[in-house]
Protein backbone atom coordinates (compact mmCIF):
# COMPACT_ATOMS: atom_id res chain seq x y z
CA UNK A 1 85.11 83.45 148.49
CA UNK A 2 83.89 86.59 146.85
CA UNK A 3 86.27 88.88 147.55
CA UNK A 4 90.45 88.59 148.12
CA UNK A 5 93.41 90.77 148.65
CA UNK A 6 94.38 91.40 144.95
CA UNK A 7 98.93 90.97 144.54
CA UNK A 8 98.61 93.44 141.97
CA UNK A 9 99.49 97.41 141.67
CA UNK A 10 99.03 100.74 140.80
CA UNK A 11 101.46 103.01 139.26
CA UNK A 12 100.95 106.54 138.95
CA UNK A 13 99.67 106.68 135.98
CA UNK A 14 96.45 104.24 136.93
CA UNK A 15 98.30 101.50 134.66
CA UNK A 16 97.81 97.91 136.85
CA UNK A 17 100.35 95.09 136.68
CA UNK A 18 102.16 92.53 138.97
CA UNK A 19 105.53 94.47 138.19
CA UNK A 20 106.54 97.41 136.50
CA UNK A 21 109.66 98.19 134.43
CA UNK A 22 111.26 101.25 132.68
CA UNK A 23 113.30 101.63 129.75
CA UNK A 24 116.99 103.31 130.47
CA UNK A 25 119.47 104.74 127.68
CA UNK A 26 122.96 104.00 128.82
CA UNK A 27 125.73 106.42 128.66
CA UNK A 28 126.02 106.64 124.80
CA UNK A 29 122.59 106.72 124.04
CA UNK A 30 122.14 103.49 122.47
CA UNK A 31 121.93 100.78 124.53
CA UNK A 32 118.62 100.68 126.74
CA UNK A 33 117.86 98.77 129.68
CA UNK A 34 114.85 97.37 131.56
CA UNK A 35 114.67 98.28 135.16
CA UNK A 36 112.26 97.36 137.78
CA UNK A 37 110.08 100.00 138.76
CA UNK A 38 109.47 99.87 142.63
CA UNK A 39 108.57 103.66 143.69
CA UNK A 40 104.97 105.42 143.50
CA UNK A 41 103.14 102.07 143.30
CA UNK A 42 100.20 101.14 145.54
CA UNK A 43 98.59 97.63 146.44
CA UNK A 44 95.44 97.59 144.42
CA UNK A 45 93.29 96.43 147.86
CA UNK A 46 90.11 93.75 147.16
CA UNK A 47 89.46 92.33 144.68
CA UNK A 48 85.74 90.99 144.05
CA UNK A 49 84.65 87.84 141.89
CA UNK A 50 82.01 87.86 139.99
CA UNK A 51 81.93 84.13 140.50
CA UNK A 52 82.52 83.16 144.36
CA UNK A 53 85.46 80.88 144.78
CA UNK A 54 86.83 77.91 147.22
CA UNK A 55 89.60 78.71 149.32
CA UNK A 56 92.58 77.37 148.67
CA UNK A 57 92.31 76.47 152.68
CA UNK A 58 89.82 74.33 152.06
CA UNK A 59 91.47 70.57 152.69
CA UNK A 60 88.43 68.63 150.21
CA UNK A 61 89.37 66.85 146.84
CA UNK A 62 86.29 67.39 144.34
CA UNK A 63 85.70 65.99 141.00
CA UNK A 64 83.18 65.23 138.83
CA UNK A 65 81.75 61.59 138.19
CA UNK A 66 80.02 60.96 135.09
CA UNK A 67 77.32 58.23 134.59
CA UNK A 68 76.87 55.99 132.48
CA UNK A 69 73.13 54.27 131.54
């Protein structure tokens, strides 16, 4: 595989991540909370490798066997 549908996004401010939060004040100003960020974000779309890749639907154990002389 060389290229695959990336789970990542885009906020609006080009910033990419898996999830997004934002830091709220509470009522009297001091407390702050983190809340998850879910509007204005866009899936990122492909992705490309720069090294091609198995599937992970590929049903085929592989290792490596080393000699010895």
């Amino acid at each position: 595989m060389t290229v695959l549908f990336s789970n990542q996004y885009v906020d609006e401010d080009g910033d990419i991540a898996h999830e997004f939060y934002a830091e709220h004040k509470s009522m009297d100003g001091q407390l702050r909370r983190l809340h998850r960020v879910l509007n204005n974000l866009r899936p990122k779309g492909k992705e490309r490798y720069a090294i091609p890749r198995l599937s992970p639907d590929v049903p085929v154990v592989m290792w490596e066997v080393e000699q010895q002389c």
